[in-house]
N, C-alpha and C. Protein backbone atom coordinates (compact mmCIF):
# COMPACT_ATOMS: atom_id res chain seq x y z
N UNK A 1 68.50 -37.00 -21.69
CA UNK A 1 67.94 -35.65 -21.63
C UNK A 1 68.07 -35.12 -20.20
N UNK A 2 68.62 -33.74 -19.88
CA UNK A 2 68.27 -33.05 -18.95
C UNK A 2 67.12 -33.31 -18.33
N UNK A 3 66.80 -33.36 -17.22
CA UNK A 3 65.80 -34.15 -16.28
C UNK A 3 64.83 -32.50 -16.01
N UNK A 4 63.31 -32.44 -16.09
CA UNK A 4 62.82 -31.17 -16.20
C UNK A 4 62.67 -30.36 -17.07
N UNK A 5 63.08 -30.81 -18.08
CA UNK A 5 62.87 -29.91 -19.75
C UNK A 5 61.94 -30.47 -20.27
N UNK A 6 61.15 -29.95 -21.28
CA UNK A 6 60.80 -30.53 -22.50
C UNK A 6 61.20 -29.49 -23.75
N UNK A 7 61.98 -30.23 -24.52
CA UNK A 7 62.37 -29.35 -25.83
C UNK A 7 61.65 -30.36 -27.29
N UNK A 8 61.02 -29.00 -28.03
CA UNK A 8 60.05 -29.39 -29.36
C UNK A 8 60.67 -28.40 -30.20
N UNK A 9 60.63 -28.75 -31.65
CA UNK A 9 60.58 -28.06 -32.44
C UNK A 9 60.04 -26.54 -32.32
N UNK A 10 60.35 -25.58 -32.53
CA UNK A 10 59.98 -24.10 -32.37
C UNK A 10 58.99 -24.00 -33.51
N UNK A 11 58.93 -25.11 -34.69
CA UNK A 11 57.71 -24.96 -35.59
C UNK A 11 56.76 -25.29 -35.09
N UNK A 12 56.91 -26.28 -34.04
CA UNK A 12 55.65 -26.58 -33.24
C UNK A 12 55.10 -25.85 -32.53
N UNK A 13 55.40 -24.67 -32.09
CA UNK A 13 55.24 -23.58 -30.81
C UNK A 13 54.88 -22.63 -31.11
N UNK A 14 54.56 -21.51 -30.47
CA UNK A 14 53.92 -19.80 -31.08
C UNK A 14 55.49 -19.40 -31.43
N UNK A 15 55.02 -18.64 -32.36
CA UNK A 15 55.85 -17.32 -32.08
C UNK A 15 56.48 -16.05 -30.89
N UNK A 16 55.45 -16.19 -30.46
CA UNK A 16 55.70 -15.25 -29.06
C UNK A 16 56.31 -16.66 -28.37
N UNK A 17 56.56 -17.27 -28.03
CA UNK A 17 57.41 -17.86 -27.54
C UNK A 17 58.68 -18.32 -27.65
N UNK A 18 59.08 -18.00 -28.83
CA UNK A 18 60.07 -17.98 -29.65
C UNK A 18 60.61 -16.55 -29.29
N UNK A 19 59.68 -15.32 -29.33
CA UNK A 19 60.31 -14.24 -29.14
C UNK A 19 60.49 -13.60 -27.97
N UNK A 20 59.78 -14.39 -27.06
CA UNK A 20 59.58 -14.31 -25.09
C UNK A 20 61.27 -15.17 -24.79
N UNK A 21 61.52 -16.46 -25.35
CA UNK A 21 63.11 -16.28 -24.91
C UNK A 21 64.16 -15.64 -25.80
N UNK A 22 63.85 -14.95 -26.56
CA UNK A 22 64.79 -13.78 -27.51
C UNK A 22 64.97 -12.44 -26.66
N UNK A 23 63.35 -12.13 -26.02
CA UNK A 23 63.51 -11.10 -24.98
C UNK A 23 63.45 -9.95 -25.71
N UNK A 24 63.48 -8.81 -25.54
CA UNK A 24 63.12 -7.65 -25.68
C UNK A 24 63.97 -6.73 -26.16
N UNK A 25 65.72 -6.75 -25.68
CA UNK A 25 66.44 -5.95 -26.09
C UNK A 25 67.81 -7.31 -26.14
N UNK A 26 68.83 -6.80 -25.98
CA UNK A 26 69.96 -7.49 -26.08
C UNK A 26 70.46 -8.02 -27.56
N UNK A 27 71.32 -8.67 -27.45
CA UNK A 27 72.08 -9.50 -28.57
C UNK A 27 70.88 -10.50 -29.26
N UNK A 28 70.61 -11.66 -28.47
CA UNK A 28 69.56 -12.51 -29.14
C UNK A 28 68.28 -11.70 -29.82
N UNK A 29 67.90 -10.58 -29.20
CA UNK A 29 66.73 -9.63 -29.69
C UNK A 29 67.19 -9.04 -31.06
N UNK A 30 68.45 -8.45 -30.46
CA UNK A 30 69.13 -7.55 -32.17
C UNK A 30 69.24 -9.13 -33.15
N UNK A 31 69.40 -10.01 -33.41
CA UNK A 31 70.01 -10.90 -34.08
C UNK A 31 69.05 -11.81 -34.47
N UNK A 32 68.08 -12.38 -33.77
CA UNK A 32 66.93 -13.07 -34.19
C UNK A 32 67.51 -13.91 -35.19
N UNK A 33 68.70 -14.18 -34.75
CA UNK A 33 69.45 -15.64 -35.18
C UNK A 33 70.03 -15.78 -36.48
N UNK A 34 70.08 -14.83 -36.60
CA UNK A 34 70.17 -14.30 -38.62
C UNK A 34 71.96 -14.25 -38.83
N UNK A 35 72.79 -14.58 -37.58
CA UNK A 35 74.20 -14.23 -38.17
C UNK A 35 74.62 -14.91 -38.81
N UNK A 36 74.07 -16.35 -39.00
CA UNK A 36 75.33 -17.27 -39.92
C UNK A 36 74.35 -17.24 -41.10
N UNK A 37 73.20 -16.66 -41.42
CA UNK A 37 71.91 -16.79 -42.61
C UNK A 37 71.99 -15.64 -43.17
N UNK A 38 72.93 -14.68 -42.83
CA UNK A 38 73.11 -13.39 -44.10
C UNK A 38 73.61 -13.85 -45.37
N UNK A 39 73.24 -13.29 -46.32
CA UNK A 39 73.25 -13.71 -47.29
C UNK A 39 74.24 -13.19 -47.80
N UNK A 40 75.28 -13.43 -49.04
CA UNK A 40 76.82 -12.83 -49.70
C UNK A 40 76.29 -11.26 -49.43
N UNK A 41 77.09 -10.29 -49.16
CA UNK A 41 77.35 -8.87 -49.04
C UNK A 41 76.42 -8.58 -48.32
N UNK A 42 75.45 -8.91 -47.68
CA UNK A 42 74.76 -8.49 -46.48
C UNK A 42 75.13 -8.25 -44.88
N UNK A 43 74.69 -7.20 -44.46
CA UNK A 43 75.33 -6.93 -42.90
C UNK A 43 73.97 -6.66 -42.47
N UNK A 44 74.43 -6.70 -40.90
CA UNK A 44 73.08 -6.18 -40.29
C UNK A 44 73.09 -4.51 -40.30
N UNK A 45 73.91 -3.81 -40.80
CA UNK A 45 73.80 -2.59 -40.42
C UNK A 45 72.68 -2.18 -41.98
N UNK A 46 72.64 -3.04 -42.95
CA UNK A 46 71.78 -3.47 -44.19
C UNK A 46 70.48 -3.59 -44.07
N UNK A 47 69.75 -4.37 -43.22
CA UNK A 47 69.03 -4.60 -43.30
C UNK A 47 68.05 -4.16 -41.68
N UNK A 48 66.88 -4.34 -41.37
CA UNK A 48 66.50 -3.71 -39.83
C UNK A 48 66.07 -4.90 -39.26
N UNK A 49 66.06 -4.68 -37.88
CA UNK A 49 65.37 -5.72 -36.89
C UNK A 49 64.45 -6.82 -37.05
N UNK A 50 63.31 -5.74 -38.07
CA UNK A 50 61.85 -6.46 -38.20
C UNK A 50 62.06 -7.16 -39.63
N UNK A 51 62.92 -6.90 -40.33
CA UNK A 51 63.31 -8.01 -41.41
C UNK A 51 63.99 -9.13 -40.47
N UNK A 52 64.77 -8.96 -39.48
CA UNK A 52 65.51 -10.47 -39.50
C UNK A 52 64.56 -11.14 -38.89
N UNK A 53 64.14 -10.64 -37.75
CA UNK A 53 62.44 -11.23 -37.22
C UNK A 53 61.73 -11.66 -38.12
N UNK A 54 61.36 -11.00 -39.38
CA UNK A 54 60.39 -11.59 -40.58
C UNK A 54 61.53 -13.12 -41.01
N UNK A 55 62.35 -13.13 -41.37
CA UNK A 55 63.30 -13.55 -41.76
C UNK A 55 62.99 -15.03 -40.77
N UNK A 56 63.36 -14.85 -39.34
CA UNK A 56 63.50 -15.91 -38.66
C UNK A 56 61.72 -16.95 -38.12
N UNK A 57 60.78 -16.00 -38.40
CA UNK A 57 59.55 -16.24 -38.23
C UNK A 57 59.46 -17.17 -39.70
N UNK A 58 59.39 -16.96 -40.81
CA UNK A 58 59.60 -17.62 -42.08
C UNK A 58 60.39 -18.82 -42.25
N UNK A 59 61.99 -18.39 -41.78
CA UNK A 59 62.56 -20.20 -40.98
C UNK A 59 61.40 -20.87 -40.37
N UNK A 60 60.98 -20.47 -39.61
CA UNK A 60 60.35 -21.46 -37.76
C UNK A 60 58.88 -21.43 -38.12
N UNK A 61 58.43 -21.14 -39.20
CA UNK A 61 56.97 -21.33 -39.65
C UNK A 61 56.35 -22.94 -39.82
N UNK A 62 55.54 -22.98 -39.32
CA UNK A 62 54.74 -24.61 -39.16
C UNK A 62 54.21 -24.99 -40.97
N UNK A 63 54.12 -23.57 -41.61
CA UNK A 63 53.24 -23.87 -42.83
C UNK A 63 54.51 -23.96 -44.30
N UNK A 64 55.96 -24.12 -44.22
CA UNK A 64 56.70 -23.83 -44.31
C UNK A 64 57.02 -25.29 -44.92
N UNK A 65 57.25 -25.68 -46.14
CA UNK A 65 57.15 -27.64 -46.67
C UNK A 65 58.80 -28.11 -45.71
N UNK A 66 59.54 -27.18 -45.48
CA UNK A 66 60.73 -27.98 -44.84
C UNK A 66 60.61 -27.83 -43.78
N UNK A 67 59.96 -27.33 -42.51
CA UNK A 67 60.33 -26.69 -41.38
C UNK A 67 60.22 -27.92 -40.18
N UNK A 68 59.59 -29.04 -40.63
CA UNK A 68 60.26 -29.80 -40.06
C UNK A 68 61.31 -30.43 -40.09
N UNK A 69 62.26 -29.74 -40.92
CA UNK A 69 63.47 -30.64 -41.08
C UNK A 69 64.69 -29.59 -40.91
N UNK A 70 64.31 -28.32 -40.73
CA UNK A 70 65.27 -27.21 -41.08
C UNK A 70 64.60 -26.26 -39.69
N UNK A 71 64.42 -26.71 -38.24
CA UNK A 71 64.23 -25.53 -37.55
C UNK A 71 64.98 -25.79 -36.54
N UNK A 72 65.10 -24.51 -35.19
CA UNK A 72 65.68 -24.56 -34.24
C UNK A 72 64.36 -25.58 -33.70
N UNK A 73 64.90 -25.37 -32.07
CA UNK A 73 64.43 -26.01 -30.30
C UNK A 73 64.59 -25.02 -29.60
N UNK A 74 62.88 -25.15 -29.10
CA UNK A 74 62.76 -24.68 -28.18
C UNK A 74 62.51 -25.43 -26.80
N UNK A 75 63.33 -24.44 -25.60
CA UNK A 75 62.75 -25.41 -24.53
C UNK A 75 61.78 -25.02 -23.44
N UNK A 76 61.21 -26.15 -23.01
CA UNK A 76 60.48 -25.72 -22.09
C UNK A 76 60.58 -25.86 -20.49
N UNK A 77 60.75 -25.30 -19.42
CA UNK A 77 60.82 -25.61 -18.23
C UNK A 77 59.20 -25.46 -16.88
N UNK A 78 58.39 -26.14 -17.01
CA UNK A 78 57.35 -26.01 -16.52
C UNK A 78 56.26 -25.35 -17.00
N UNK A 79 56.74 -25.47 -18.41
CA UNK A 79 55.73 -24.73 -18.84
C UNK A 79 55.96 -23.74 -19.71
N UNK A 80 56.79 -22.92 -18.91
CA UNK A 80 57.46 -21.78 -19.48
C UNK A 80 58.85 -21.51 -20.64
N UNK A 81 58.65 -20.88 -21.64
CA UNK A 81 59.57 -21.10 -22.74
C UNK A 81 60.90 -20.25 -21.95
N UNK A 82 61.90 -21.47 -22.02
CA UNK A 82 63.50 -20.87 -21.57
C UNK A 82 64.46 -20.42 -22.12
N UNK A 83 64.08 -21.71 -23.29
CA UNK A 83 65.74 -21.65 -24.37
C UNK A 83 65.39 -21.82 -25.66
N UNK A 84 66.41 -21.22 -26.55
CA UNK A 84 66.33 -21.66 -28.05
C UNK A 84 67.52 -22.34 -28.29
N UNK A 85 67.58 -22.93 -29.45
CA UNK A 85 69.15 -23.47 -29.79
C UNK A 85 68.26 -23.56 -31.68
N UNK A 86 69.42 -22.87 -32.27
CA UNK A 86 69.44 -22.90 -33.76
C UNK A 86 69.68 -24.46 -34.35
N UNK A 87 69.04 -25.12 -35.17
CA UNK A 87 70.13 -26.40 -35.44
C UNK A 87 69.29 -27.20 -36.58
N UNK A 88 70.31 -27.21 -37.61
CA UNK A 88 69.38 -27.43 -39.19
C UNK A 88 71.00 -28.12 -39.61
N UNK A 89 70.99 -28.64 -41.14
CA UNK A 89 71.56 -28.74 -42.06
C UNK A 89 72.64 -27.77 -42.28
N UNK A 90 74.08 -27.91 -42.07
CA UNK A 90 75.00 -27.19 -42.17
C UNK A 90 74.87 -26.14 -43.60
N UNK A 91 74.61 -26.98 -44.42
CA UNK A 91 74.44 -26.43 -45.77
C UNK A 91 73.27 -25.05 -45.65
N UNK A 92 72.61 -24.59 -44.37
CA UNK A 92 71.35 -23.54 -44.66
C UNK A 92 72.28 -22.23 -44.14
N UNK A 93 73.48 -22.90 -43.39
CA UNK A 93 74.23 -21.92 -42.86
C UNK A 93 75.25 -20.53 -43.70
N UNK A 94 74.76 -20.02 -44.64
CA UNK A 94 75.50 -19.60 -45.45
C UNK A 94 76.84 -18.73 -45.14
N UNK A 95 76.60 -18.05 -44.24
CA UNK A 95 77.31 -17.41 -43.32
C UNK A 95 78.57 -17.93 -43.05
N UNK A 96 78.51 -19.08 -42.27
CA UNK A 96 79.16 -20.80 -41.55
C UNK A 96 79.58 -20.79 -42.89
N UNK A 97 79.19 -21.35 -44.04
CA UNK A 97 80.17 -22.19 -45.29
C UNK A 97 81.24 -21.12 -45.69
N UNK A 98 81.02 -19.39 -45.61
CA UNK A 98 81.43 -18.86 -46.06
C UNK A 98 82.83 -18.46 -45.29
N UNK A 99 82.99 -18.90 -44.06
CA UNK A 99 83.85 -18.33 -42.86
C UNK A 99 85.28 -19.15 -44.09
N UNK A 100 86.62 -19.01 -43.40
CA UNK A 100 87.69 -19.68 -43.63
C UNK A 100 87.79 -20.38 -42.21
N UNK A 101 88.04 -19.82 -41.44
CA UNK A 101 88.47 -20.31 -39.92
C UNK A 101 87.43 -21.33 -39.50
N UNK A 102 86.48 -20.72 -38.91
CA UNK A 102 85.76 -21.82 -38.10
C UNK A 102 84.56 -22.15 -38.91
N UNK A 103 84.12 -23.42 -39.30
CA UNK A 103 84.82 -24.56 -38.55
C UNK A 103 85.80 -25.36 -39.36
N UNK A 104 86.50 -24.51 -40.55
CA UNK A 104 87.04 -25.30 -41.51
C UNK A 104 88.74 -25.17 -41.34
N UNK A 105 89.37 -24.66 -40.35
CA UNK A 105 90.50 -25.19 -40.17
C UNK A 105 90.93 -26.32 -40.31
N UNK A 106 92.02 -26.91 -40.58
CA UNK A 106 92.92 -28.50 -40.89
C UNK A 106 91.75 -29.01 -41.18
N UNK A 107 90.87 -28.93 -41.97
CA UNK A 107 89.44 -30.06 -42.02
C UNK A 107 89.23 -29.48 -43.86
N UNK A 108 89.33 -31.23 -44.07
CA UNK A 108 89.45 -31.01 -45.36
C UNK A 108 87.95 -31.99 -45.71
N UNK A 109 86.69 -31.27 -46.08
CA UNK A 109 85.61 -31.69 -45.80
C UNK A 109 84.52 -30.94 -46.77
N UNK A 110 83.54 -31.60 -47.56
CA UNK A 110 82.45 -30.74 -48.43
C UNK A 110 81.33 -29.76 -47.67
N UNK A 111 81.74 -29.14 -47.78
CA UNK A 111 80.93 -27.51 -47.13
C UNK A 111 79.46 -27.86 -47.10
N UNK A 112 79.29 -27.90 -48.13
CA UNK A 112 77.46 -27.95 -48.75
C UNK A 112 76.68 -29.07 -47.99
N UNK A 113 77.77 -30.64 -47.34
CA UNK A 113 76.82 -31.59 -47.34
C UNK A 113 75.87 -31.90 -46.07
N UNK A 114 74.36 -31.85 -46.97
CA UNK A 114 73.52 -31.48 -46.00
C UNK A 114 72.88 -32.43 -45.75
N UNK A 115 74.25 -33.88 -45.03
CA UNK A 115 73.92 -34.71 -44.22
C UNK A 115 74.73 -34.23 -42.95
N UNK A 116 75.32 -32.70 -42.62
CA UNK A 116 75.99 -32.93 -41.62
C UNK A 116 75.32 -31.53 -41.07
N UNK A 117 74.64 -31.64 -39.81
CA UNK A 117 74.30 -30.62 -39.16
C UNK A 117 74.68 -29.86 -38.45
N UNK A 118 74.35 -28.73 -38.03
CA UNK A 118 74.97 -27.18 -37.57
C UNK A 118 73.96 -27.14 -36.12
N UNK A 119 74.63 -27.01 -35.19
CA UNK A 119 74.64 -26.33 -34.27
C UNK A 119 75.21 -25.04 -33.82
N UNK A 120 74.73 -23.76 -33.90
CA UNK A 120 74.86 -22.60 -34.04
C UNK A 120 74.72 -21.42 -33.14
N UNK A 121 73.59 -21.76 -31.86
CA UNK A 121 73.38 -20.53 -31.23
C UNK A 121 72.47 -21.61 -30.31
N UNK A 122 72.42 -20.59 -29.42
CA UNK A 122 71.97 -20.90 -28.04
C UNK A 122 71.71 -19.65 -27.61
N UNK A 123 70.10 -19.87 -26.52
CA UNK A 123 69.70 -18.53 -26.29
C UNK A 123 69.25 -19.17 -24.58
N UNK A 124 69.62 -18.54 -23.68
CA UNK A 124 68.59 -18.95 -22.42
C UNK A 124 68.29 -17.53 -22.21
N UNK A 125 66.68 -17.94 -21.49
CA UNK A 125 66.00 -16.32 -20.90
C UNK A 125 66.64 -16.42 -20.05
N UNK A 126 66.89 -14.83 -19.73
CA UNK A 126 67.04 -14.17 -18.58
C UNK A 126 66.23 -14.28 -17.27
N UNK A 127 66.86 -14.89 -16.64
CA UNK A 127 66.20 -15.48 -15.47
C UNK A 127 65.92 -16.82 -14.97
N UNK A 128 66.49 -17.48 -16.16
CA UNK A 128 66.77 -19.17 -16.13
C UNK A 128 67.70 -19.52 -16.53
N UNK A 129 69.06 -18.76 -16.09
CA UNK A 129 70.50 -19.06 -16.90
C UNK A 129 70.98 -20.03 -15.67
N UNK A 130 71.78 -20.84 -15.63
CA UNK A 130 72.80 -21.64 -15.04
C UNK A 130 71.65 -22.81 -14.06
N UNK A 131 70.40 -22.91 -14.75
CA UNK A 131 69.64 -23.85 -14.73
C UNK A 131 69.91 -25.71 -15.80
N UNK A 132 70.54 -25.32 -16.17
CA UNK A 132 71.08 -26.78 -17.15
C UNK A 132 70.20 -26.55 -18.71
N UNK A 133 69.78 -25.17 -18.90
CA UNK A 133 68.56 -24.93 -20.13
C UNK A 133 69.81 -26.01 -21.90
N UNK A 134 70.46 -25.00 -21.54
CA UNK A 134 72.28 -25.15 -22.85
C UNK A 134 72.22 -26.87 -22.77
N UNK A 135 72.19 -27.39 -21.73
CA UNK A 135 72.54 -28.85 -21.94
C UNK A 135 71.54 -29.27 -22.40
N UNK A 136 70.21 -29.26 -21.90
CA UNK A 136 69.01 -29.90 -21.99
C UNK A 136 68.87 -29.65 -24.16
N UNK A 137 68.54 -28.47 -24.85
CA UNK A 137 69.22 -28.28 -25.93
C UNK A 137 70.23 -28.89 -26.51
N UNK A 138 71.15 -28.97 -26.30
CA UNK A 138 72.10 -29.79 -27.10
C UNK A 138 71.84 -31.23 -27.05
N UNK A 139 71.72 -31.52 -25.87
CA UNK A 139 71.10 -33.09 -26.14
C UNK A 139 70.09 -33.11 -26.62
N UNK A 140 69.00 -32.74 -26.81
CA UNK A 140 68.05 -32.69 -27.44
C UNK A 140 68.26 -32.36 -29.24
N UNK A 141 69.36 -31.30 -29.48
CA UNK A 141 69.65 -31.37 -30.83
C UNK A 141 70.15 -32.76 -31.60
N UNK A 142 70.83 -33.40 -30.62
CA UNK A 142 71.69 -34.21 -31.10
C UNK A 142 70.37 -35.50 -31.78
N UNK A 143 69.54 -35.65 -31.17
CA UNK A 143 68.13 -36.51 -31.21
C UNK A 143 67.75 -35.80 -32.43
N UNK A 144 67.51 -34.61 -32.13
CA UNK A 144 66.60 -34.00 -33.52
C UNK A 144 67.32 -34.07 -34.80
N UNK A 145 68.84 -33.72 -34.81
CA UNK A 145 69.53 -34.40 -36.05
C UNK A 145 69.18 -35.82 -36.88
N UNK A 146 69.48 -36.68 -35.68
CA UNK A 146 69.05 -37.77 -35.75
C UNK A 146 68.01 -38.28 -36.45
N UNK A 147 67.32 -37.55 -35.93
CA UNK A 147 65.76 -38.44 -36.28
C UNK A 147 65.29 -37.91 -37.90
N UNK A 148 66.10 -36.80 -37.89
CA UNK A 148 66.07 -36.01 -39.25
C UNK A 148 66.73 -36.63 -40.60
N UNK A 149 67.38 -37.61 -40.21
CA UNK A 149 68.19 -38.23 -41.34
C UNK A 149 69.94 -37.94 -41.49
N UNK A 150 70.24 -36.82 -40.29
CA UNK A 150 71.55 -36.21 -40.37
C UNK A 150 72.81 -37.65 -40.09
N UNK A 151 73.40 -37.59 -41.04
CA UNK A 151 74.51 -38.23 -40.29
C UNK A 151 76.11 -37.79 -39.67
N UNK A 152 75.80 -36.18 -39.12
CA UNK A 152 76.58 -35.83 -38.10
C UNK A 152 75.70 -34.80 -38.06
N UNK A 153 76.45 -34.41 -36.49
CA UNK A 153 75.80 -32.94 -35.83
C UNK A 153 77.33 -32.24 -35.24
N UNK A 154 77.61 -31.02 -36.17
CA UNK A 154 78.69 -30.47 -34.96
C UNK A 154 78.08 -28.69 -34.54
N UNK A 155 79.23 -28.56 -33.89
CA UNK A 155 78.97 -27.43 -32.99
C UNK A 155 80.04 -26.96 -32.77
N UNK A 156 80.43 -25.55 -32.65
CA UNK A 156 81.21 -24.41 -32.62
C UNK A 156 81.58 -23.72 -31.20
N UNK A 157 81.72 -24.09 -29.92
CA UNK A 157 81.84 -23.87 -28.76
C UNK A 157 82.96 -22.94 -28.78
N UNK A 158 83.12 -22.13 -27.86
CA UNK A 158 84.11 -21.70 -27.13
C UNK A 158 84.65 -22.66 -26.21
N UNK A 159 85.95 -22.23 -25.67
CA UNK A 159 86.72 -22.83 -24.74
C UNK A 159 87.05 -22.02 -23.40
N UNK A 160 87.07 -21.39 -23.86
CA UNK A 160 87.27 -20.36 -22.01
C UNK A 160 85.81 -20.09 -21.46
N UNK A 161 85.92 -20.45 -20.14
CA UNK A 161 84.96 -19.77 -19.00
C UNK A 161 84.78 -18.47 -19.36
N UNK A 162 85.92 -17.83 -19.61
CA UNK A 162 85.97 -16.30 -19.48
C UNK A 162 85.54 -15.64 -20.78
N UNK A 163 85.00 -16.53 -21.62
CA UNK A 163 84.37 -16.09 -23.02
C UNK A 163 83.70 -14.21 -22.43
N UNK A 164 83.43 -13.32 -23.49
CA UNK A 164 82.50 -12.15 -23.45
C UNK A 164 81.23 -12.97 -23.73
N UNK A 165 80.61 -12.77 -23.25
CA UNK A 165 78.54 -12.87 -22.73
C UNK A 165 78.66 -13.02 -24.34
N UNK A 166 78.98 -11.78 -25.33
CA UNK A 166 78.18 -12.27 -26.65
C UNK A 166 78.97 -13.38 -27.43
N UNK A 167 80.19 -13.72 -26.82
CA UNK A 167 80.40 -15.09 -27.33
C UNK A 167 79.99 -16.04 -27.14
N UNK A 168 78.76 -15.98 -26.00
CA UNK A 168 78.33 -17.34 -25.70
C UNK A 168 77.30 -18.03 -26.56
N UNK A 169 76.87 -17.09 -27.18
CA UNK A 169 75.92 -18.04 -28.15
C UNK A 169 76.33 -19.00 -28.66
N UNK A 170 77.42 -19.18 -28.95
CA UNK A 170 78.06 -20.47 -29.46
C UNK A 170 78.01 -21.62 -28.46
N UNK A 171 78.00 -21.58 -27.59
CA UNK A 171 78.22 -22.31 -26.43
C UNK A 171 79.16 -22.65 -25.78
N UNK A 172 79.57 -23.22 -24.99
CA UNK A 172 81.15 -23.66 -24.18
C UNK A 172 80.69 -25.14 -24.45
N UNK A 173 82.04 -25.48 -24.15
CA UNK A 173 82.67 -26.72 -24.62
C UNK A 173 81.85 -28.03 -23.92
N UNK A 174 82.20 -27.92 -22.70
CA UNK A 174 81.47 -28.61 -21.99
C UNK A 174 80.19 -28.80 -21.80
N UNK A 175 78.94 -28.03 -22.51
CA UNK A 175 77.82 -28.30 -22.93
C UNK A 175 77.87 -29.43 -24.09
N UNK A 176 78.66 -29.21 -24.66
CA UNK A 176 78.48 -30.07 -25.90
C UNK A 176 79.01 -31.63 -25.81
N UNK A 177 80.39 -31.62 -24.85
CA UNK A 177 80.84 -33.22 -24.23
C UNK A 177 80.02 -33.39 -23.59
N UNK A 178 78.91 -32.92 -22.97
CA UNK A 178 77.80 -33.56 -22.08
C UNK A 178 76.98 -34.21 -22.65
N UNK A 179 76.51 -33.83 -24.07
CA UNK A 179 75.93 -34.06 -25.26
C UNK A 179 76.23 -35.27 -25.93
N UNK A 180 77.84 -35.85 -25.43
CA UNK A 180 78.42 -36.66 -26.49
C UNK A 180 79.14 -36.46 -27.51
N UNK A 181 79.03 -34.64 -27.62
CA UNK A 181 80.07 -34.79 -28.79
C UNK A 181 81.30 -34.56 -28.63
N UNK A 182 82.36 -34.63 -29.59
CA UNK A 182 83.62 -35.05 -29.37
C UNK A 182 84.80 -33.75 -30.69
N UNK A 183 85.81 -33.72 -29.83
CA UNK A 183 86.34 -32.53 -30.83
C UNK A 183 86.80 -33.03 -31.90
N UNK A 184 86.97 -32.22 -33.09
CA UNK A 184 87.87 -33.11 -34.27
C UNK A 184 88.32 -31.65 -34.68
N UNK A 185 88.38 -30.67 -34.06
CA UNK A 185 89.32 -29.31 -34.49
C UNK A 185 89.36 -28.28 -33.62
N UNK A 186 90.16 -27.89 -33.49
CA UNK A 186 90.31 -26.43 -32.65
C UNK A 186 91.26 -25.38 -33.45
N UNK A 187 90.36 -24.42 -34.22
CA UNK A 187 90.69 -24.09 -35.11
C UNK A 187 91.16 -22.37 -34.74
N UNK A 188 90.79 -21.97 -33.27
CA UNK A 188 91.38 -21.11 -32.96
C UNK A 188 91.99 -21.23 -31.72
N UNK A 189 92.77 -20.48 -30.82
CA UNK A 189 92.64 -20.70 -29.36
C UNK A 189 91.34 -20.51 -28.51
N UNK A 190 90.95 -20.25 -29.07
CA UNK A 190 89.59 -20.17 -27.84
C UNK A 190 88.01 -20.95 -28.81
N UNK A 191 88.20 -21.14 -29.69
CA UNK A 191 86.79 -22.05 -30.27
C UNK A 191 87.77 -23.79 -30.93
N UNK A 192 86.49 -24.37 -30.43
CA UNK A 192 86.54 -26.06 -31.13
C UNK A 192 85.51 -26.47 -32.12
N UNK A 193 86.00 -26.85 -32.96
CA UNK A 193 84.92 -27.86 -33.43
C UNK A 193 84.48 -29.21 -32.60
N UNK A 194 83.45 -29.48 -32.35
CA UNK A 194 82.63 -30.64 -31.56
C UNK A 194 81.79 -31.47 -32.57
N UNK A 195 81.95 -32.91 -32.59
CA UNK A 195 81.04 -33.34 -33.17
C UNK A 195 80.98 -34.74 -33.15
N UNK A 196 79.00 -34.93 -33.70
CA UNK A 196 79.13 -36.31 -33.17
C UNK A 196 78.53 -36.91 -34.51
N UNK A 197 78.92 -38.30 -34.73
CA UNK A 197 78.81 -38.79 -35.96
C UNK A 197 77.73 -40.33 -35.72
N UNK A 198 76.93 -40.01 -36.18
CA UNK A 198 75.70 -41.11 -36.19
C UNK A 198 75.94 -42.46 -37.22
């Protein structure tokens, strides 16, 4: 683990802390994590803000019979909530099963099986970016898979430095080899599949 974090389950945590590193406006604010969880023929231009918020509060709920087994991480840096990282059962990803490209290029593999987990998004607050928040998260996902019964965890990175800001939710590459995980596709020029097999 990143040395200075503590990352817990986001079912374990408030809500406002969940929505203190989502922040106020931006991409993570508009999205409230809902892109790969739209459902067949749904867009966001469909549905409003305070549904995907309802939406993602209902994921990350403590009273919720799966939510310990199906939520993001949150992290903490002194206290203060920094980072989120999405990361459940590939199979909750409906969005993800539905893509062609990523992550199912040359990968001839069962979509649904929800022994293999999704790593999906990454959020650091504003004001604690290029602090190590992304690493501390992913290693920490890789544990929470784990301990969950998963027997893999992959992840969807970009490859260029020069990614656009809203591609980073996915993460870069090198967060995730820090992690341990390992590529088994690169299914575009600029995204990999990463993953690590328990």
């Amino acid at each position: 683990m990143t040395t200075g974090f503590s990352v817990v389950p986001a079912s374990e945590r408030s809500w406002a802390d969940l929505q203190t590193v989502l922040g106020t406006r931006g991409e993570p604010h508009r999205c409230q994590c809902q892109r790969y969880k739209l459902l067949p023929r749904e867009s966001f231009a469909g549905f409003p803000l305070e549904e995907r918020a309802a939406r993602l509060r209902s994921q990350t709920d403590p009273g919720r019979p799966e939510a310990d087994a199906t939520t993001g991480l949150l992290a903490y840096l002194d206290g203060e909530p920094v980072g989120w990282c999405a990361v459940e059962p590939r199979s909750a990803y409906g969005g993800l099963l539905r893509n062609n490209r990523v992550p199912w290029a040359d990968r001839d593999e069962d979509r649904t099986d929800a022994g293999v987990w999704a790593v999906t998004c990454f959020v650091t607050r504003v004001g604690f970016r290029r602090r190590g928040v992304s690493r501390a998260l992913a290693q920490a996902a890789v544990e929470f898979a784990r301990a969950r019964g998963a027997r893999a965890v992959e992840g969807y990175p970009m490859t260029a430095t020069n990614a656009l800001l809203t591609e980073l939710h996915v993460g870069v590459r090198q967060v995730f080899a820090d992690a341990g995980f390992t590529e088994v596709s690169h299914p575009t020029p600029r995204r990999v599949v990463m993953r690590v097999d328990f």
